[in-house]
N, C-alpha and C. Protein backbone atom coordinates (compact mmCIF):
# COMPACT_ATOMS: atom_id res chain seq x y z
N UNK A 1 0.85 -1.17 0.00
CA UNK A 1 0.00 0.00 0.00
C UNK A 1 0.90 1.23 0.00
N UNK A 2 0.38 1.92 -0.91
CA UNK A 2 1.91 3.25 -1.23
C UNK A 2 0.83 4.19 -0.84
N UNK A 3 -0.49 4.52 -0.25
CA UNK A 3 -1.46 5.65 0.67
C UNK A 3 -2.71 5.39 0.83
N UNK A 4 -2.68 5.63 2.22
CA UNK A 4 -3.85 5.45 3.29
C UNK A 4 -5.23 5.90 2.32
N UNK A 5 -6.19 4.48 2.37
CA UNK A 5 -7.33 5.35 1.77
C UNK A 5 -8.05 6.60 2.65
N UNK A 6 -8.75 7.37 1.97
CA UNK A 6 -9.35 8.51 1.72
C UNK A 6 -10.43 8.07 3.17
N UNK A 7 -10.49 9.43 4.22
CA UNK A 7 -11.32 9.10 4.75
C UNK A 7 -10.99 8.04 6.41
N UNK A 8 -9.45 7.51 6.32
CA UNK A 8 -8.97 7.27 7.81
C UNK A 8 -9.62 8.07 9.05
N UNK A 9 -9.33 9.11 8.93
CA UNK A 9 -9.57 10.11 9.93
C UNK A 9 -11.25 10.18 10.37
N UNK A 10 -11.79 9.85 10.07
CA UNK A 10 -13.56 9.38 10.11
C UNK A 10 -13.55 8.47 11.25
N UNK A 11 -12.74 7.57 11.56
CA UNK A 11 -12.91 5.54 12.21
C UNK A 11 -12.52 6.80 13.98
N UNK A 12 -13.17 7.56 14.20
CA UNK A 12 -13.04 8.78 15.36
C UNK A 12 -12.89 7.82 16.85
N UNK A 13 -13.64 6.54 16.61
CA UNK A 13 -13.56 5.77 18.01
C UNK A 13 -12.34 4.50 17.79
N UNK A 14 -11.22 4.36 16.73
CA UNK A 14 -10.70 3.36 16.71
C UNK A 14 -9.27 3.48 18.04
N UNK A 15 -9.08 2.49 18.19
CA UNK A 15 -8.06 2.50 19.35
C UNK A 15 -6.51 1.89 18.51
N UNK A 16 -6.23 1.32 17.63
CA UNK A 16 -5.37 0.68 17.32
C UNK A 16 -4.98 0.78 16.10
N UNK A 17 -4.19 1.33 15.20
CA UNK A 17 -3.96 1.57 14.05
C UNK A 17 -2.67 1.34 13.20
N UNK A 18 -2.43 -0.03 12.79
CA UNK A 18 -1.27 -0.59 12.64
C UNK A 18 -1.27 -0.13 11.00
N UNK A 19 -0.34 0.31 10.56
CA UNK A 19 0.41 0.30 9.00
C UNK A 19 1.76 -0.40 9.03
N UNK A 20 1.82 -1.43 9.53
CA UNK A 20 3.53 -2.04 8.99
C UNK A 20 3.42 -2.59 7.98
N UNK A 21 4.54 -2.24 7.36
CA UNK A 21 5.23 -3.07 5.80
C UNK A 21 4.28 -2.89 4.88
N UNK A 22 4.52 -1.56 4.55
CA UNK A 22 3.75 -1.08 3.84
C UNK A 22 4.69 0.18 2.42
N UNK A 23 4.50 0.34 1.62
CA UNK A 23 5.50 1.67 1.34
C UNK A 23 4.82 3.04 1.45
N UNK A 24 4.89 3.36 2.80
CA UNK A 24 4.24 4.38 2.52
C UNK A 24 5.20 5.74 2.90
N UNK A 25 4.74 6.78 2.82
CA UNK A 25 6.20 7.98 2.63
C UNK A 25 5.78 8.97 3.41
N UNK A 26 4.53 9.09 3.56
CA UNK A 26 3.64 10.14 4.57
C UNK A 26 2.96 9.20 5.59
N UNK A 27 3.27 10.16 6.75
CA UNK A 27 1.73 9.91 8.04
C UNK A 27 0.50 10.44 7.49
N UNK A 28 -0.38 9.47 7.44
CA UNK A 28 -1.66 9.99 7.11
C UNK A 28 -1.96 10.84 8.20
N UNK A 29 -3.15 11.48 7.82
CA UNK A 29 -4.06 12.49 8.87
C UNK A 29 -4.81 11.93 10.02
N UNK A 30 -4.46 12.22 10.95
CA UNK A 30 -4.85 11.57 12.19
C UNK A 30 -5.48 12.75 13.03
N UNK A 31 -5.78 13.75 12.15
CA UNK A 31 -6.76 14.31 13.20
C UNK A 31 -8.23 13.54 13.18
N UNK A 32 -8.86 13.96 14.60
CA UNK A 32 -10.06 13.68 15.14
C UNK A 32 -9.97 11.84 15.80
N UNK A 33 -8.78 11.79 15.48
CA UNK A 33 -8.16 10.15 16.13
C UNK A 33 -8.40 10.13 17.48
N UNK A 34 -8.85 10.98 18.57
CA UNK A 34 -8.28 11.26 19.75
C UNK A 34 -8.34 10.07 20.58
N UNK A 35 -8.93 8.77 20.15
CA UNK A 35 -8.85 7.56 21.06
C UNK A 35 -7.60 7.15 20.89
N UNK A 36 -6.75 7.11 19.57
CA UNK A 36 -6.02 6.59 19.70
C UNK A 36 -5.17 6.18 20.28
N UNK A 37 -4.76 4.92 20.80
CA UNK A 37 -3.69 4.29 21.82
C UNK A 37 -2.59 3.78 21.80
N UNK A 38 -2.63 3.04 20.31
CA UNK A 38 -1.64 2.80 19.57
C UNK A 38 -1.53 2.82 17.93
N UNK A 39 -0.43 3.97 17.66
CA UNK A 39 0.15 3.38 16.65
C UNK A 39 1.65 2.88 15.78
N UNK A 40 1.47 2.28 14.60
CA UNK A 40 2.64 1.63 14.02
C UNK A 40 2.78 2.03 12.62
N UNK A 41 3.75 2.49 12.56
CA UNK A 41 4.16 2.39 11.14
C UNK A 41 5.31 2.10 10.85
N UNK A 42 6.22 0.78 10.97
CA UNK A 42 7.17 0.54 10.80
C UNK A 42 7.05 0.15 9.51
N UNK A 43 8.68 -0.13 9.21
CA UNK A 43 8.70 -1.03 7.66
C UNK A 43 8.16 -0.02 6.24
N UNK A 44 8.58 1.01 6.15
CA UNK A 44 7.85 1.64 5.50
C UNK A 44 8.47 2.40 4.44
N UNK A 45 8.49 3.85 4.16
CA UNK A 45 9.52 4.77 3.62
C UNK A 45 9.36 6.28 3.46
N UNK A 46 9.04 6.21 5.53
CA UNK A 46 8.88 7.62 6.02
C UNK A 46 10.61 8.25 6.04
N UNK A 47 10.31 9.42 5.68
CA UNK A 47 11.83 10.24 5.43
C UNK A 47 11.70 11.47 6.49
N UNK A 48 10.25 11.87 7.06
CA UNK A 48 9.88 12.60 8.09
C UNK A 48 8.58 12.63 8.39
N UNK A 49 8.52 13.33 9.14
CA UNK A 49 7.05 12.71 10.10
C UNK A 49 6.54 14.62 10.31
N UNK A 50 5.36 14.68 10.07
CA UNK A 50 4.85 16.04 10.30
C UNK A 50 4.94 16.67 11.58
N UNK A 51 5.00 18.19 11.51
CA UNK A 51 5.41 18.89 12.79
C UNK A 51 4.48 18.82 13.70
N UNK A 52 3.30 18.45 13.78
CA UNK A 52 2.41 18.84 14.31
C UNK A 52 1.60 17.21 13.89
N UNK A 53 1.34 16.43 15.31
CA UNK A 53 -0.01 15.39 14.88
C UNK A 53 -1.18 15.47 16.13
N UNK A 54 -1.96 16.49 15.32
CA UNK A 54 -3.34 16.13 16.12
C UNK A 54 -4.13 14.92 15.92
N UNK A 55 -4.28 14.82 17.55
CA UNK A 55 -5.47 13.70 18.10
C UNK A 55 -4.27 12.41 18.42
N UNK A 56 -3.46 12.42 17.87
CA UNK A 56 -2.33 11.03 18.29
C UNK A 56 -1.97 11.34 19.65
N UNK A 57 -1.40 12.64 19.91
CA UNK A 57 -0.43 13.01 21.09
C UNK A 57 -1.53 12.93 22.52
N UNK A 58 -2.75 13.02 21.88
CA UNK A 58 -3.72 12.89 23.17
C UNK A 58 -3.72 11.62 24.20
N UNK A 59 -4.13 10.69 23.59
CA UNK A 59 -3.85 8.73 24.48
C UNK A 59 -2.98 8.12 23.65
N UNK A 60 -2.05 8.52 22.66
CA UNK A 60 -1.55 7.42 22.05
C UNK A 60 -0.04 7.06 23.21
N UNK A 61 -0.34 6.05 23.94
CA UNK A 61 0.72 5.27 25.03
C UNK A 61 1.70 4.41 23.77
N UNK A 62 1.79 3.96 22.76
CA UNK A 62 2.74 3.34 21.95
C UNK A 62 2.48 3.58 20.58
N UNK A 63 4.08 4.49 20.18
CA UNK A 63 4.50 4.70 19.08
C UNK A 63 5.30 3.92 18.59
N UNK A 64 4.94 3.43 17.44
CA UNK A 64 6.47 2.11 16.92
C UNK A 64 6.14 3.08 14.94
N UNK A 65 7.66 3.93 14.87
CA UNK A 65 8.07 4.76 13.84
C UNK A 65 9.53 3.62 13.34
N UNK A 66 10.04 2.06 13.68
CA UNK A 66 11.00 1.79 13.67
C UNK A 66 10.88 1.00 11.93
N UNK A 67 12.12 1.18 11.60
CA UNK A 67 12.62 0.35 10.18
C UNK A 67 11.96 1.45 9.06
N UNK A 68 12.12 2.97 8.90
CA UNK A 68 12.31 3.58 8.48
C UNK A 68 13.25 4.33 7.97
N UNK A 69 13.08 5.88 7.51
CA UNK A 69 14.36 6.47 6.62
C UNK A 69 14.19 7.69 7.58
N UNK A 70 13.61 7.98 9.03
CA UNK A 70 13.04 9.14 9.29
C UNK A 70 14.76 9.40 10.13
N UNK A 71 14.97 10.78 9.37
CA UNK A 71 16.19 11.46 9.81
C UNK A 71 15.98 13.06 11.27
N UNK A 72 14.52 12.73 11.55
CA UNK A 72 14.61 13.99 12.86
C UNK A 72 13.10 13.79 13.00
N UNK A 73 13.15 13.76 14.48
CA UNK A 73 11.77 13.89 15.39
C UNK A 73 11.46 14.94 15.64
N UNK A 74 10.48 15.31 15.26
CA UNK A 74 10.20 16.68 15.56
C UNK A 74 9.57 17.37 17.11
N UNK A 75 9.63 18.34 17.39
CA UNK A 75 9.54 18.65 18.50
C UNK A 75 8.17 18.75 19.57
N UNK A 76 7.45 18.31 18.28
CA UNK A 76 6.27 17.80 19.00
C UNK A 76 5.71 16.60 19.73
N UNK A 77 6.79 15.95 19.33
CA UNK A 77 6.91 14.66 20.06
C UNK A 77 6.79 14.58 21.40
N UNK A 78 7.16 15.97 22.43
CA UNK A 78 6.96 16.01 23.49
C UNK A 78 5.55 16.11 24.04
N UNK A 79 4.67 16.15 23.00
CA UNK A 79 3.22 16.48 23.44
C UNK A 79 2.73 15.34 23.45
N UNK A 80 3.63 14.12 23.14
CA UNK A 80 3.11 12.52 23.54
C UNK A 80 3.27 12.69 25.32
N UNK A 81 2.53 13.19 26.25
CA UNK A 81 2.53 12.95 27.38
C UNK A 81 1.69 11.45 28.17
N UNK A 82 1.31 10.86 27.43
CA UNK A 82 0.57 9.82 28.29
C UNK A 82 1.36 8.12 27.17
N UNK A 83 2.49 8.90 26.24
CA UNK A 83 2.99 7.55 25.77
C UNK A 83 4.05 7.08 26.89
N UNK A 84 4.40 5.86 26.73
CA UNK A 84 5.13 4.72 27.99
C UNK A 84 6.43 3.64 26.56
N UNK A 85 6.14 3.92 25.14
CA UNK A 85 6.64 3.00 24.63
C UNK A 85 6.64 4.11 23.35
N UNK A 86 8.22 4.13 22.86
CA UNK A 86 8.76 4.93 21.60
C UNK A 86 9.69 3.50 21.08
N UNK A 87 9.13 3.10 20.05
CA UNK A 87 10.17 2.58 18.81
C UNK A 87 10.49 3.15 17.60
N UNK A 88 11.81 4.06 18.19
CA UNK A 88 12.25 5.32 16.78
C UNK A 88 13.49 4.13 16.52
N UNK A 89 13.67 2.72 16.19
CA UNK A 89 14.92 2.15 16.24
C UNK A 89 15.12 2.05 14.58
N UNK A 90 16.40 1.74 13.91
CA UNK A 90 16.54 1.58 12.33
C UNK A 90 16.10 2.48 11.62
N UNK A 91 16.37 3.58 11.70
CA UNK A 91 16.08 4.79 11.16
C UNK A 91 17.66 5.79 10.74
N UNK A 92 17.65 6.75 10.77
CA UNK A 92 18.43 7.53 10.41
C UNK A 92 18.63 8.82 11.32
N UNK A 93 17.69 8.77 12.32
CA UNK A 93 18.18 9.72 13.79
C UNK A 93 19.52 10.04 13.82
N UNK A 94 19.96 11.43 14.21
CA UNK A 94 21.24 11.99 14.37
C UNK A 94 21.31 12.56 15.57
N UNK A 95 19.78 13.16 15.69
CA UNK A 95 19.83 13.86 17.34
C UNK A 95 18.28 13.87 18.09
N UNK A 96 18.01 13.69 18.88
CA UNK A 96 17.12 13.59 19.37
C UNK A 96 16.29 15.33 19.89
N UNK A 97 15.37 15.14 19.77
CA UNK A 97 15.34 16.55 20.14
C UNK A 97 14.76 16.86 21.87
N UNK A 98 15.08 17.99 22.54
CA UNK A 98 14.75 17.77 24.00
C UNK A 98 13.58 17.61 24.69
N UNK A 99 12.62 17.93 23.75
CA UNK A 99 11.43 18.13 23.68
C UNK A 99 11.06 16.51 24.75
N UNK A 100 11.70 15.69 24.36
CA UNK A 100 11.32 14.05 24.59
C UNK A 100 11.15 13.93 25.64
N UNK A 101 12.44 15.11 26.55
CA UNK A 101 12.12 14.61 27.67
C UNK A 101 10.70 15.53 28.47
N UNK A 102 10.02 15.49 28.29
CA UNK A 102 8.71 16.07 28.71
C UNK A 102 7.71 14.75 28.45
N UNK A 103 7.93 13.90 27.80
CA UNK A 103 7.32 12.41 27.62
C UNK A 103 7.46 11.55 28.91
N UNK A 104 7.09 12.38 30.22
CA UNK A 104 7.54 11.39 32.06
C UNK A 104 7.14 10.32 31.52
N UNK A 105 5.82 9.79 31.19
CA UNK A 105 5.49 8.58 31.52
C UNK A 105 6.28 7.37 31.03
N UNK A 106 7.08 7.80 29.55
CA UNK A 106 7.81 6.63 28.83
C UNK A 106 8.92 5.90 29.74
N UNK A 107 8.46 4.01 29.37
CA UNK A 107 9.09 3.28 30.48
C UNK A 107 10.00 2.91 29.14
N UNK A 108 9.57 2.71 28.20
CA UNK A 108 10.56 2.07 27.09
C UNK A 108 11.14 2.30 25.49
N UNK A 109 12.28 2.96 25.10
CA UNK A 109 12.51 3.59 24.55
C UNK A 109 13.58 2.95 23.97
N UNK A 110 13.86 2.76 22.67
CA UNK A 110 14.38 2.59 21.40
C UNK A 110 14.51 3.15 20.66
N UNK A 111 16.14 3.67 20.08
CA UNK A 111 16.85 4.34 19.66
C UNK A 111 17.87 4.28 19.35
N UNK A 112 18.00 2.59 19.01
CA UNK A 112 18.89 1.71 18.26
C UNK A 112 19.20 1.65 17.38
N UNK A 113 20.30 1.77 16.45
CA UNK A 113 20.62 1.69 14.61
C UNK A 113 19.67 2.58 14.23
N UNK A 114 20.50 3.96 14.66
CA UNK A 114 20.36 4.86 13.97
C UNK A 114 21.96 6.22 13.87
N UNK A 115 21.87 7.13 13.84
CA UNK A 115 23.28 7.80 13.85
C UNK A 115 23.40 8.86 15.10
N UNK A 116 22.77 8.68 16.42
CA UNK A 116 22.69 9.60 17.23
C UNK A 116 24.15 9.88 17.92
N UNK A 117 24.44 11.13 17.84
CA UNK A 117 26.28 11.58 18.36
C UNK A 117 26.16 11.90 19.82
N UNK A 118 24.92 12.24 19.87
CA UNK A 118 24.81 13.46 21.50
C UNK A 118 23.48 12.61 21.99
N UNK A 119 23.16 13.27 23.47
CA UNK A 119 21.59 13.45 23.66
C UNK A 119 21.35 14.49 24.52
N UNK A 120 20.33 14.84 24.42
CA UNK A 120 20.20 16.12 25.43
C UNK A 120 19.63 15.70 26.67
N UNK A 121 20.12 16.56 27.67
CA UNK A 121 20.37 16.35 29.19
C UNK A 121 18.97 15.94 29.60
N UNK A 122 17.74 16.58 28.71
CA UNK A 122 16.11 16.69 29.30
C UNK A 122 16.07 15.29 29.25
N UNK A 123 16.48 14.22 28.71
CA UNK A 123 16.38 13.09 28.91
C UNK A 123 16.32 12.30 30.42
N UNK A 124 16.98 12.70 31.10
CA UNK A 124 17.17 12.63 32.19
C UNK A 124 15.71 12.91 33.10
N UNK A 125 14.62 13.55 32.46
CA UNK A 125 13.82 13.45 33.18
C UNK A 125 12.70 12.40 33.18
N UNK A 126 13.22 11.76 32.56
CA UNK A 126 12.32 10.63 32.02
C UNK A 126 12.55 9.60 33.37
N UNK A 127 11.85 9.78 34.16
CA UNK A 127 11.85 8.94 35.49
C UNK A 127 11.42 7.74 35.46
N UNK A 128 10.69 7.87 34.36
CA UNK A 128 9.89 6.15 34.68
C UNK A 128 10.46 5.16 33.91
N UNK A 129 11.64 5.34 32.91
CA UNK A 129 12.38 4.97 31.99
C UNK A 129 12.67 3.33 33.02
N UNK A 130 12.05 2.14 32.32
CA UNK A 130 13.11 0.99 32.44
C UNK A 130 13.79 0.04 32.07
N UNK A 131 13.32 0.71 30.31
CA UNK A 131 14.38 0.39 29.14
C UNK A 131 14.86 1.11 28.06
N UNK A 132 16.47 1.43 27.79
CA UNK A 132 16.53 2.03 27.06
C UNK A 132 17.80 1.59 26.12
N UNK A 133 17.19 1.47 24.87
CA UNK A 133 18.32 0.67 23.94
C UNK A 133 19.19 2.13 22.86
N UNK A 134 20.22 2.15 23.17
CA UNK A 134 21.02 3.25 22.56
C UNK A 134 22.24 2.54 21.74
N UNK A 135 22.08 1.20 21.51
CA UNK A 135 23.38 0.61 20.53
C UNK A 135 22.95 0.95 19.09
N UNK A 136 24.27 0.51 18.74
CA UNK A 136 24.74 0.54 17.68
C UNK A 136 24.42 2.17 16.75
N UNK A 137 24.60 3.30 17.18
CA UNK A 137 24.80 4.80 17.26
C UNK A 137 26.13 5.07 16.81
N UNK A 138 26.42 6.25 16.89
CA UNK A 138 27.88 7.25 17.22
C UNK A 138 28.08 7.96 18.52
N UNK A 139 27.67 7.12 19.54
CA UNK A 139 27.48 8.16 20.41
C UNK A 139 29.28 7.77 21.45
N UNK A 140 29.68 9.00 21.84
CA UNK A 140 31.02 8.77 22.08
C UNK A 140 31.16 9.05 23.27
N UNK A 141 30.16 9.60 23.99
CA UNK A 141 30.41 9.63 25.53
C UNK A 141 29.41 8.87 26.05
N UNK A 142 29.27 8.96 27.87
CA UNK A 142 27.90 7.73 28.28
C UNK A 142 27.30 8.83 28.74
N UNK A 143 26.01 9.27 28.06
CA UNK A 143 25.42 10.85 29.06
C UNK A 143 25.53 10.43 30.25
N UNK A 144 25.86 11.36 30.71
CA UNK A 144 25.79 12.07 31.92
C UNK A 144 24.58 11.69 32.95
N UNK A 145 23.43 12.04 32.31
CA UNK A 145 21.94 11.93 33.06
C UNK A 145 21.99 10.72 33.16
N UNK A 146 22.43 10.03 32.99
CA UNK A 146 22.17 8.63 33.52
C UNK A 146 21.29 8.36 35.08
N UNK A 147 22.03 8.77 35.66
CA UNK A 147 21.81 8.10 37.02
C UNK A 147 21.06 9.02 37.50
N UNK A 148 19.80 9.91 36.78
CA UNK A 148 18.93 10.60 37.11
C UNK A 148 17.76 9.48 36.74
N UNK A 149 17.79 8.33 35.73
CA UNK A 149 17.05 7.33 35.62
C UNK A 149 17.19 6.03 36.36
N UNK A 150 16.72 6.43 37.84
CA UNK A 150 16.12 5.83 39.10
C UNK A 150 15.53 4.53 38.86
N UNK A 151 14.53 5.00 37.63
CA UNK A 151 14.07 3.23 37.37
C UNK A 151 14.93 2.27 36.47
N UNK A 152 15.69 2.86 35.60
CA UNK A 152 16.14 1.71 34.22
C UNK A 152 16.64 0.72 34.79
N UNK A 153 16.31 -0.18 34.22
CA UNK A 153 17.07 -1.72 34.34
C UNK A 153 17.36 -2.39 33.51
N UNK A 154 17.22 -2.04 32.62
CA UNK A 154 18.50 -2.06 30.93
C UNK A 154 18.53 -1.40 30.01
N UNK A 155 19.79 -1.53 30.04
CA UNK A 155 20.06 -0.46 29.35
C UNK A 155 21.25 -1.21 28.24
N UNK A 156 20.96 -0.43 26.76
CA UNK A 156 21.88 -1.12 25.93
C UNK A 156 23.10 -0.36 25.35
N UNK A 157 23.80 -0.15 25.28
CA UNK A 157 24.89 1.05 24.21
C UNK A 157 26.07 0.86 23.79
N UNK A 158 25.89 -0.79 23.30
CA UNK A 158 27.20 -1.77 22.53
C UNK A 158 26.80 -0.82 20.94
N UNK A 159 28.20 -1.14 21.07
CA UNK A 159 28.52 -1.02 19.26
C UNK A 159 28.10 0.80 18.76
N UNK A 160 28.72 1.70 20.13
CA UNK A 160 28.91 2.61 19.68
C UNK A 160 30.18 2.84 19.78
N UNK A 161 30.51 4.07 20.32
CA UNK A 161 32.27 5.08 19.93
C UNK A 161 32.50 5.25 21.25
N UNK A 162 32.01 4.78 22.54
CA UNK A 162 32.40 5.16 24.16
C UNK A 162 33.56 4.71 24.37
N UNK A 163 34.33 5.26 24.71
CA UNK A 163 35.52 4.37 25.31
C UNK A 163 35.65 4.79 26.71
N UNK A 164 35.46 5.79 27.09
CA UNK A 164 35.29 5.82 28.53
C UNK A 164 34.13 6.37 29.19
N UNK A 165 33.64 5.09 29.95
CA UNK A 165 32.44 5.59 30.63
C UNK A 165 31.96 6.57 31.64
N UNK A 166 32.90 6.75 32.41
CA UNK A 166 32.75 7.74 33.72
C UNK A 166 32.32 7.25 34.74
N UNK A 167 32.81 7.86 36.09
CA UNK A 167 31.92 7.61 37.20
C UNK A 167 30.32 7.53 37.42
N UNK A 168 29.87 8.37 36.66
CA UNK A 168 28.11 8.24 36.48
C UNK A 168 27.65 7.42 35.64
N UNK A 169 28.41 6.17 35.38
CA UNK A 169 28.00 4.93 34.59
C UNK A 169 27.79 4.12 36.34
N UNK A 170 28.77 4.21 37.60
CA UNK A 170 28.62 2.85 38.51
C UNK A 170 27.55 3.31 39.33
N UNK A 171 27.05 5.01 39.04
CA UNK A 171 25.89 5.42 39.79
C UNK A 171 24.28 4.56 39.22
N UNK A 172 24.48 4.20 38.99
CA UNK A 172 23.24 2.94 38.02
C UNK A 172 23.34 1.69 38.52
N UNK A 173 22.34 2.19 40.64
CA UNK A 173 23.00 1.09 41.11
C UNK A 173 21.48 -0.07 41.37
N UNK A 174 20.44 -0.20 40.11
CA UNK A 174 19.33 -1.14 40.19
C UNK A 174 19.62 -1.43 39.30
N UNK A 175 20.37 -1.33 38.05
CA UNK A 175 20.48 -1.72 36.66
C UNK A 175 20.58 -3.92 36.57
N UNK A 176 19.88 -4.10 36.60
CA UNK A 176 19.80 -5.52 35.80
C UNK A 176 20.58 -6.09 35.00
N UNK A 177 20.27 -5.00 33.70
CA UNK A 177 21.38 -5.80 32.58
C UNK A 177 21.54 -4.16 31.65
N UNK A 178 23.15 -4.79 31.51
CA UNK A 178 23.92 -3.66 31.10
C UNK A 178 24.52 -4.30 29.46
N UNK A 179 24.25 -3.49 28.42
CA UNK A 179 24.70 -4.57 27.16
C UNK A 179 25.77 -3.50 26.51
């Protein structure tokens, strides 16, 4: 399917709205979605995602954007306040934007195989965080905020550029599994 038929935005009470493996290149229109809870569009051949998605950011608790071409999240992403689950993984990410961290509730976050160098510190407020996969990146230091995430208990960040972790890597003292 290379576009959403005509008229998505109508289904006003659906809760679940999967598009994987599909070719599609745009987010359809998701206004008046406001039930929405979950959606997916992996597998696809999103290159960016619109600045602005009304009715998603209202209940949508799981976003899965993974096995795409999408090169930047836009900053509205922070208005996902009641999501718990981001799969931005296999994409083309370079930087995350800070906006994310205003997303408290997210427990699980993926951000794997893609090209991220940095992250910004607001991350760190993500308290409820208790998974977070950051391999296979460019990322060359271990942020910092780490050990402001109280809950994580794995955490992944093989097969980037770290060579030295720092003292605020042994402050991560509930961590489970470390990859």
């Amino acid at each position: 399917m290379q576009c959403v038929p005509e008229g998505l935005q109508h289904l006003t009470a659906l809760k679940r709205l999967l598009l994987a493996e599909n070719c599609l290149s745009a987010v359809p229109s998701l206004a008046g979605m406001s039930d929405l809870e979950k959606f997916t569009i992996r597998k696809n051949c999103l290159e960016t995602l619109p600045p602005v998605m009304p009715g998603l950011a209202t209940h949508c608790d799981k976003l899965c954007l993974a096995n795409n071409a999408i090169s930047l999240l836009p900053p509205s992403i922070g208005d996902f306040s009641n999501m718990v689950q981001l799969d931005a993984s296999f994409n083309k990410l370079e930087s995350i934007p800070s906006e994310l961290g205003r997303c408290v509730a997210l427990e699980n976050l993926r951000l794997d195989h893609n090209e991220i160098q940095t992250l910004p510190s607001e991350l760190g407020n993500l308290e409820a965080l208790r998974y977070l996969d950051l391999s296979w990146n460019c990322l060359s230091e271990f942020p910092a905020f780490m050990p402001s995430l109280t809950r994580l208990r794995r955490l992944s960040v093989g097969s980037n550029e770290i060579e030295v972790f720092g003292a605020h890597f042994f402050e991560l003292h509930r961590m489970s599994m470390c990859i």
